[in-house]
PDB file of N, CA and C in Angstrom:
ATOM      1  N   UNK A   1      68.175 -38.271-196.051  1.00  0.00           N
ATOM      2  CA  UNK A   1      69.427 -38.831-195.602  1.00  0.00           C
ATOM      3  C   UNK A   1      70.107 -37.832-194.663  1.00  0.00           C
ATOM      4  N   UNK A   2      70.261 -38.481-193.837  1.00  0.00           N
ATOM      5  CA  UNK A   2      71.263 -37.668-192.447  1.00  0.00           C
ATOM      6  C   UNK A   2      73.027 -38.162-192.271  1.00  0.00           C
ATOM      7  N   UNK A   3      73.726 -37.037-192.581  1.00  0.00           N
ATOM      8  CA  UNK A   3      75.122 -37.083-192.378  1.00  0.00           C
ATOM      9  C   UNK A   3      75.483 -36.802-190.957  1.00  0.00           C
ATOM     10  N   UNK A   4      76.682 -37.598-190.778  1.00  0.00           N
ATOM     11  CA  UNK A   4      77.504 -37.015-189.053  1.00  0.00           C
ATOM     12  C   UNK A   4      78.966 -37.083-189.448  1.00  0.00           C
ATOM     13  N   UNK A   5      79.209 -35.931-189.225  1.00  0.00           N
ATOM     14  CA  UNK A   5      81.454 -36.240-189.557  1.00  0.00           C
ATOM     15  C   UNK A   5      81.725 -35.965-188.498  1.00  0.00           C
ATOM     16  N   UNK A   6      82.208 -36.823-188.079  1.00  0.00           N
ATOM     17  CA  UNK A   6      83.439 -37.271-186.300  1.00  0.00           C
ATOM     18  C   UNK A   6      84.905 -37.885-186.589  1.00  0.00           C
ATOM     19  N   UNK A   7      85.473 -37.232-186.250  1.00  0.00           N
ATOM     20  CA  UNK A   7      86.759 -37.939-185.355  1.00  0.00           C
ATOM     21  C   UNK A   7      87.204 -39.326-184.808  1.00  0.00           C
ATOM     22  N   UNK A   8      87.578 -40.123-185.176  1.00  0.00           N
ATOM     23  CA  UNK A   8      87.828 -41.261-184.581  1.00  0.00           C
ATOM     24  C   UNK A   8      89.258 -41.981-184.351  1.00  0.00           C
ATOM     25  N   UNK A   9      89.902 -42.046-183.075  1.00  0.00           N
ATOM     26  CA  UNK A   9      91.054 -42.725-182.814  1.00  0.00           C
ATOM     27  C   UNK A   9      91.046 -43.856-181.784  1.00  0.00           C
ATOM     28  N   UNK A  10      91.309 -44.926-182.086  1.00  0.00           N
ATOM     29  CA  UNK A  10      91.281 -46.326-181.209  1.00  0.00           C
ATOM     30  C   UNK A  10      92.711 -46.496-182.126  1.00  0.00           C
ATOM     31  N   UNK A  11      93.234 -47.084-180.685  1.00  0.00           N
ATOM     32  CA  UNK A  11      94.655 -47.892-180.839  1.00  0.00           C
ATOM     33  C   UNK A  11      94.652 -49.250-181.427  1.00  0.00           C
ATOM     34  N   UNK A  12      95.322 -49.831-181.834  1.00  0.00           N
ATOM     35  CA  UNK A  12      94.798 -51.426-181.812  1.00  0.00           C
ATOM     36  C   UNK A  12      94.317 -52.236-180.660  1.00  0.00           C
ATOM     37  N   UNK A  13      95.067 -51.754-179.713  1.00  0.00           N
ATOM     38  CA  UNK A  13      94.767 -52.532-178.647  1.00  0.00           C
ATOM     39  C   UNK A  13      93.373 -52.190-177.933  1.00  0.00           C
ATOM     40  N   UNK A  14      92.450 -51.208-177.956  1.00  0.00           N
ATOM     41  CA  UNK A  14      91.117 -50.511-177.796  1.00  0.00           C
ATOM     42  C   UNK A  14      90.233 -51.153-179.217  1.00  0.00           C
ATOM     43  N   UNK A  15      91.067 -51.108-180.297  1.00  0.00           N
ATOM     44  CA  UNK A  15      89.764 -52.002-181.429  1.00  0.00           C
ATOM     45  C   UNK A  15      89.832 -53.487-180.933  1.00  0.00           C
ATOM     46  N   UNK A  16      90.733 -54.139-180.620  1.00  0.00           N
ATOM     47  CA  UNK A  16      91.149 -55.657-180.214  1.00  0.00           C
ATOM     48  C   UNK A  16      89.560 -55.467-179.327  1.00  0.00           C
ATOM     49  N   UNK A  17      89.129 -54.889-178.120  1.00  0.00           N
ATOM     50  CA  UNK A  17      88.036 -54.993-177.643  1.00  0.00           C
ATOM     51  C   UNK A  17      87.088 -55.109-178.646  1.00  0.00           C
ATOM     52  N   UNK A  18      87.018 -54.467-179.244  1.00  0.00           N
ATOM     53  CA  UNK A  18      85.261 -54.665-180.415  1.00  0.00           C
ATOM     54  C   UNK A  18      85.458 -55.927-181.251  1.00  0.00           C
ATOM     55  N   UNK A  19      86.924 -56.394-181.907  1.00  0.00           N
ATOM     56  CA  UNK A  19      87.124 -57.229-182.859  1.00  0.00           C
ATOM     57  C   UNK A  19      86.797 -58.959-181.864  1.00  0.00           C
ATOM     58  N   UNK A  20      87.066 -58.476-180.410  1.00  0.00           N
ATOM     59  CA  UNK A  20      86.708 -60.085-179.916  1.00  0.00           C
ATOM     60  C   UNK A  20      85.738 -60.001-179.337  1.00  0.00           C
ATOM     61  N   UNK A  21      84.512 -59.274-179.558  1.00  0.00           N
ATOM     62  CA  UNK A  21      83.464 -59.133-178.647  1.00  0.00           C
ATOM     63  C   UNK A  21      83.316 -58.171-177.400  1.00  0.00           C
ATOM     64  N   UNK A  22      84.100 -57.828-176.759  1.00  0.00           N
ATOM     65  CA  UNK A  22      84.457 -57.765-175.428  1.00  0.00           C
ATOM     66  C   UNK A  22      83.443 -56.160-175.362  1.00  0.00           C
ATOM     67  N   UNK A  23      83.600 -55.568-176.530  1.00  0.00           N
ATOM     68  CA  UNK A  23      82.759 -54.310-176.295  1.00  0.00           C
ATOM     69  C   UNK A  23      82.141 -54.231-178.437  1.00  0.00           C
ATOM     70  N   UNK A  24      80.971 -54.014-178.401  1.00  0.00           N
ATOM     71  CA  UNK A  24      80.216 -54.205-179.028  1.00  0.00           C
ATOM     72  C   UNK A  24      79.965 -52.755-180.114  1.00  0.00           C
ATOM     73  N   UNK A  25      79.616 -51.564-179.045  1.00  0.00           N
ATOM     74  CA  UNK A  25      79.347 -50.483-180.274  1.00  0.00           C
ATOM     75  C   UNK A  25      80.669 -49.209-179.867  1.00  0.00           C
ATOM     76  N   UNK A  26      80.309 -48.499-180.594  1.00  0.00           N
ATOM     77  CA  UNK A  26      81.477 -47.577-180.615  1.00  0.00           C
ATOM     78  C   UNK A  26      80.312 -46.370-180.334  1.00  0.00           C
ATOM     79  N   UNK A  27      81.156 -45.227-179.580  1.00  0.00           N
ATOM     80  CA  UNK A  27      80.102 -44.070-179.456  1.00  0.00           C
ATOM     81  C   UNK A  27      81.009 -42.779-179.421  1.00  0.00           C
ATOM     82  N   UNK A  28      80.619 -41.735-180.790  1.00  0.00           N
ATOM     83  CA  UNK A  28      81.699 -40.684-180.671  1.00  0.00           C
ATOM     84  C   UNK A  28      80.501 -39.718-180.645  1.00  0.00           C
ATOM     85  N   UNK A  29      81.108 -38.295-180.454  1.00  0.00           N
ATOM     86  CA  UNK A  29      80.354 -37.028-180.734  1.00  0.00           C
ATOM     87  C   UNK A  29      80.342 -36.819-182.157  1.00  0.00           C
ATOM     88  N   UNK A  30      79.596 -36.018-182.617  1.00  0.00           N
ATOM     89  CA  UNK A  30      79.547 -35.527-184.125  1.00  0.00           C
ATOM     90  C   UNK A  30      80.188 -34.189-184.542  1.00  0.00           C
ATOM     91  N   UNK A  31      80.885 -33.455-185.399  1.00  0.00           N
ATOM     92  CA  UNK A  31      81.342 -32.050-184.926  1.00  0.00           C
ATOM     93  C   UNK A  31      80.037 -30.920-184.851  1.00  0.00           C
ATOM     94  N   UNK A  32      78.738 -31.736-184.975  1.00  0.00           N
ATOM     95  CA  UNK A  32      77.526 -30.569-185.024  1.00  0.00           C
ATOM     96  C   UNK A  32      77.232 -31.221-183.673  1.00  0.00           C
ATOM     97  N   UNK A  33      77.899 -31.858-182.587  1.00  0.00           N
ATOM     98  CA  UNK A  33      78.000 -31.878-181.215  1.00  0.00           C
ATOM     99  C   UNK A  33      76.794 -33.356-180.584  1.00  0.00           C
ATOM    100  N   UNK A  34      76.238 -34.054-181.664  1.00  0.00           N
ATOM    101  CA  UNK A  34      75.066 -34.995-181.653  1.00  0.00           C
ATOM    102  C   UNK A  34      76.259 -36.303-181.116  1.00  0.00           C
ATOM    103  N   UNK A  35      75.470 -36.895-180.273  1.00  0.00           N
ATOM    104  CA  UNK A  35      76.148 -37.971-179.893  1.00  0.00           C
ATOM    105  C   UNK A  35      75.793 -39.111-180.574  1.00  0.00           C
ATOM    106  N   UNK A  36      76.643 -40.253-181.292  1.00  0.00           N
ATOM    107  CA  UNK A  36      76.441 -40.883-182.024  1.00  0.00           C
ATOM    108  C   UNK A  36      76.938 -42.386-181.905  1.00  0.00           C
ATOM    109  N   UNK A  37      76.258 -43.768-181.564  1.00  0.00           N
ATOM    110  CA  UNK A  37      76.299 -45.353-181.537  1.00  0.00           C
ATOM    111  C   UNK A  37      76.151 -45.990-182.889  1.00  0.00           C
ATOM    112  N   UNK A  38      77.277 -47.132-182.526  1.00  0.00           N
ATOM    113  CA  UNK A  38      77.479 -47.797-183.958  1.00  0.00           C
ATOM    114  C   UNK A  38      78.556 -48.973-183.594  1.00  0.00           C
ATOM    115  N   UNK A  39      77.704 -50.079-184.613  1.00  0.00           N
ATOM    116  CA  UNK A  39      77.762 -50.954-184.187  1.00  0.00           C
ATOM    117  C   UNK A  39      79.529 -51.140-184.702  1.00  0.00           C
ATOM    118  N   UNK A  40      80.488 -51.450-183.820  1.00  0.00           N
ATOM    119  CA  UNK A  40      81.925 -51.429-184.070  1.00  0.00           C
ATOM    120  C   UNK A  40      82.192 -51.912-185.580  1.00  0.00           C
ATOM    121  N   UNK A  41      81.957 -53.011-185.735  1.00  0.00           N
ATOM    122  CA  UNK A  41      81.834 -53.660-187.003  1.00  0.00           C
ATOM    123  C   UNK A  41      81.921 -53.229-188.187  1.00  0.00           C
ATOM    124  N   UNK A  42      81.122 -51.993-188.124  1.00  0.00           N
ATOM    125  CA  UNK A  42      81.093 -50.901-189.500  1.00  0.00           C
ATOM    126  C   UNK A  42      82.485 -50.041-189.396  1.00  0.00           C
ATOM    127  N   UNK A  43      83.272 -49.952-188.977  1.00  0.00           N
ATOM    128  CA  UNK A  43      84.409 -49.392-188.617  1.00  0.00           C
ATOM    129  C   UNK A  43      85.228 -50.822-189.068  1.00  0.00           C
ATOM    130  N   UNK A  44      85.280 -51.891-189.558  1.00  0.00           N
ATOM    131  CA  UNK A  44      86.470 -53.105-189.864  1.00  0.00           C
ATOM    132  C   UNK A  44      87.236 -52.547-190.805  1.00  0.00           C
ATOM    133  N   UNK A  45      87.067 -52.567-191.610  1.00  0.00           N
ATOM    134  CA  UNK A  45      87.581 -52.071-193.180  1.00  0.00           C
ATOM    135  C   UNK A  45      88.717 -50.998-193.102  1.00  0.00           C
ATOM    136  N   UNK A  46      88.499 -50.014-191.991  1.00  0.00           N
ATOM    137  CA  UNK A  46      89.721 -48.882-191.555  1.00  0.00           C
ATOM    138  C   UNK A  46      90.523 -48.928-190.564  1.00  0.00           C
ATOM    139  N   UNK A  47      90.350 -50.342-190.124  1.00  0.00           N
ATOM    140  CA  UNK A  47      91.566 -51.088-189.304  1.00  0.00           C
ATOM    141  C   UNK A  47      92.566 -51.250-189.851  1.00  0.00           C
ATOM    142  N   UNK A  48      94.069 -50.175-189.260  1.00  0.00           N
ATOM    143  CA  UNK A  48      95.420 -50.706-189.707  1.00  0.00           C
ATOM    144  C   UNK A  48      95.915 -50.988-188.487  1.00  0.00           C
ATOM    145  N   UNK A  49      97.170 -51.494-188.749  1.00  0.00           N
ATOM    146  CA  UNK A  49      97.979 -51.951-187.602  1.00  0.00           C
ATOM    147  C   UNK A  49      98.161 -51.000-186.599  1.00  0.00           C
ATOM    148  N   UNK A  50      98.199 -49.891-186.512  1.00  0.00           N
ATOM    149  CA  UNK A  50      97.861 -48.911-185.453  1.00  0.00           C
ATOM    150  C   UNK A  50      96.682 -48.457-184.695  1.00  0.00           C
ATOM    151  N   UNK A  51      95.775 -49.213-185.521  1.00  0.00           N
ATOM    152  CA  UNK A  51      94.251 -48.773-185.112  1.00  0.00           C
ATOM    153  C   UNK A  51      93.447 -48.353-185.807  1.00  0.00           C
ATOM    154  N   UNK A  52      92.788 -47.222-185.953  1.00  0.00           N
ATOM    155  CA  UNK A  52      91.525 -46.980-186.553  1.00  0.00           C
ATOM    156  C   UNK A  52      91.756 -45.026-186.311  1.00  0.00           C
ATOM    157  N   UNK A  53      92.005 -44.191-187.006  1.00  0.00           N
ATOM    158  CA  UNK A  53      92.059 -43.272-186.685  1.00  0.00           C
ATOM    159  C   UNK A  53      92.085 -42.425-188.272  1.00  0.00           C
ATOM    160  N   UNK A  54      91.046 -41.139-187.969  1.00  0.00           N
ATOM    161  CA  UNK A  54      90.782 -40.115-188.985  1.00  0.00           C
ATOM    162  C   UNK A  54      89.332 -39.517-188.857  1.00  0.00           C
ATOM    163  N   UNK A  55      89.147 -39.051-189.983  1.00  0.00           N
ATOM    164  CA  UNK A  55      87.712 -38.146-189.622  1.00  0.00           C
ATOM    165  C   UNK A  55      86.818 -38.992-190.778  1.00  0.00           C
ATOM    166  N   UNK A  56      85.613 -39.146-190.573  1.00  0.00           N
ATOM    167  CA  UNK A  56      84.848 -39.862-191.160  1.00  0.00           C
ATOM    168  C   UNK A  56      83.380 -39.384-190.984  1.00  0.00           C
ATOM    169  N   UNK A  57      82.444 -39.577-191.737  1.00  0.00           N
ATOM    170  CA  UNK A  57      81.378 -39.517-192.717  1.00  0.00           C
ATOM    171  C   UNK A  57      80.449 -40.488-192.748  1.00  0.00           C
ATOM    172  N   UNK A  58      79.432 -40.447-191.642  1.00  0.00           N
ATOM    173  CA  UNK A  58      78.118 -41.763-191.776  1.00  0.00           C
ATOM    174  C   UNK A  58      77.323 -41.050-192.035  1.00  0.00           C
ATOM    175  N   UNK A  59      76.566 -42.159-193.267  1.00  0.00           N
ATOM    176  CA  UNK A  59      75.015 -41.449-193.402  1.00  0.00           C
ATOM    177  C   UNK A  59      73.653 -42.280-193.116  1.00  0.00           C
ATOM    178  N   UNK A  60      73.268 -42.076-192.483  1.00  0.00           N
ATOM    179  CA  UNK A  60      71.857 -42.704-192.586  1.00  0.00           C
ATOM    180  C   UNK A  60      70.837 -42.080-193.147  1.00  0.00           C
ATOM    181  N   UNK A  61      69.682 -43.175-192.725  1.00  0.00           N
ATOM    182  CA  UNK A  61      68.433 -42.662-193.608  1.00  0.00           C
ATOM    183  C   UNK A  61      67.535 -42.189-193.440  1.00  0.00           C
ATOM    184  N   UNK A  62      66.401 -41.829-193.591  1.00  0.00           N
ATOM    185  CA  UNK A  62      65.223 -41.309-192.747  1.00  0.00           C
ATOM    186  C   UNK A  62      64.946 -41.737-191.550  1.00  0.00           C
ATOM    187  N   UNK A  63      64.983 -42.907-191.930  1.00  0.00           N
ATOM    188  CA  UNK A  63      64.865 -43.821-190.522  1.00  0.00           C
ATOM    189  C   UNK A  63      66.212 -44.129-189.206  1.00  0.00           C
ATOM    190  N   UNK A  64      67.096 -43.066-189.367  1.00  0.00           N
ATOM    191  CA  UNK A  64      68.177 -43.445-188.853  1.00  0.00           C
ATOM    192  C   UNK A  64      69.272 -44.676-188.778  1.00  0.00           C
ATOM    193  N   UNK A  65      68.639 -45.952-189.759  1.00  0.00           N
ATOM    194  CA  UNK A  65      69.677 -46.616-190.097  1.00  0.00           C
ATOM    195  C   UNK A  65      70.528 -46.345-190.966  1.00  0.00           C
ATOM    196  N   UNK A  66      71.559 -47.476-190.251  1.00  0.00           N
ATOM    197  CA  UNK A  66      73.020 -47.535-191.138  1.00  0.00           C
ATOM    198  C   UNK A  66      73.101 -47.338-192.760  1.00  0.00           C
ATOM    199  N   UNK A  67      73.311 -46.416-193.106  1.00  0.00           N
ATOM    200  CA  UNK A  67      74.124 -47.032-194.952  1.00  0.00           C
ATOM    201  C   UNK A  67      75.053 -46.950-195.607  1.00  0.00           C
ATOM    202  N   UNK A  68      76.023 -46.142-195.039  1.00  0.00           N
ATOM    203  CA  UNK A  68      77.353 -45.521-195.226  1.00  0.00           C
ATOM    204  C   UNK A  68      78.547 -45.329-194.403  1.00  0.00           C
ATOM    205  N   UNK A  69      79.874 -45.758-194.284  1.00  0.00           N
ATOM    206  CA  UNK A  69      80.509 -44.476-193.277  1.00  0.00           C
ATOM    207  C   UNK A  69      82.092 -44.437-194.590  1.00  0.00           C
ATOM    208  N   UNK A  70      82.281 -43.531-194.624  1.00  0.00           N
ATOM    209  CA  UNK A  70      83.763 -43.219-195.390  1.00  0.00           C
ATOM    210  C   UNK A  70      84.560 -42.236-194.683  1.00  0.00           C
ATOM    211  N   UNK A  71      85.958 -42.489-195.045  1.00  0.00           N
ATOM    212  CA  UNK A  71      87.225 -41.841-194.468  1.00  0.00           C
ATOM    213  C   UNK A  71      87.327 -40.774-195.393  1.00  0.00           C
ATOM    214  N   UNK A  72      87.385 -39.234-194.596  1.00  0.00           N
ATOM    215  CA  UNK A  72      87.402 -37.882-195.560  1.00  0.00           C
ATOM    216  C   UNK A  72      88.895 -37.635-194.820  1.00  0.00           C
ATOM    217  N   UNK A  73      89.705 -38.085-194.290  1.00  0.00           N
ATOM    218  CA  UNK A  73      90.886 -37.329-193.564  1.00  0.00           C
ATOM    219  C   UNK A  73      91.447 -38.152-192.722  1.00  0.00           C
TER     220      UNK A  73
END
């Protein structure tokens, strides 16, 4: 299993793009500097009315798929 903890801030009005289609994945750096795609979607759940913002925790698997992401901050 492979961890990435990044940073993430979208306004509402920047998630409004992923929530109607208009833009599809999200792409941040990692703080071990790895650049990292994901499908917006997995980010719903930490949508507040301001947006989407804190430091967070994906893990995948051997195979580099999805199985996790949680809010540490």
């Amino acid at each position: 299993m492979t961890e990435y903890e990044f940073n993430l801030h979208l306004s509402a009005e920047e998630y409004l793009q992923y929530y109607e289609g208009v833009a599809k994945a999200i792409q941040v750096r990692s703080r071990c500097g790895k650049t990292i795609q994901f499908p917006a979607s997995k980010m719903r759940e930490f949508v507040l009315k301001d947006g989407v913002h804190g430091t967070f925790i994906m893990q995948l698997d051997s195979k580099n798929k999805f199985l996790s992401v949680k809010k540490i901050g």
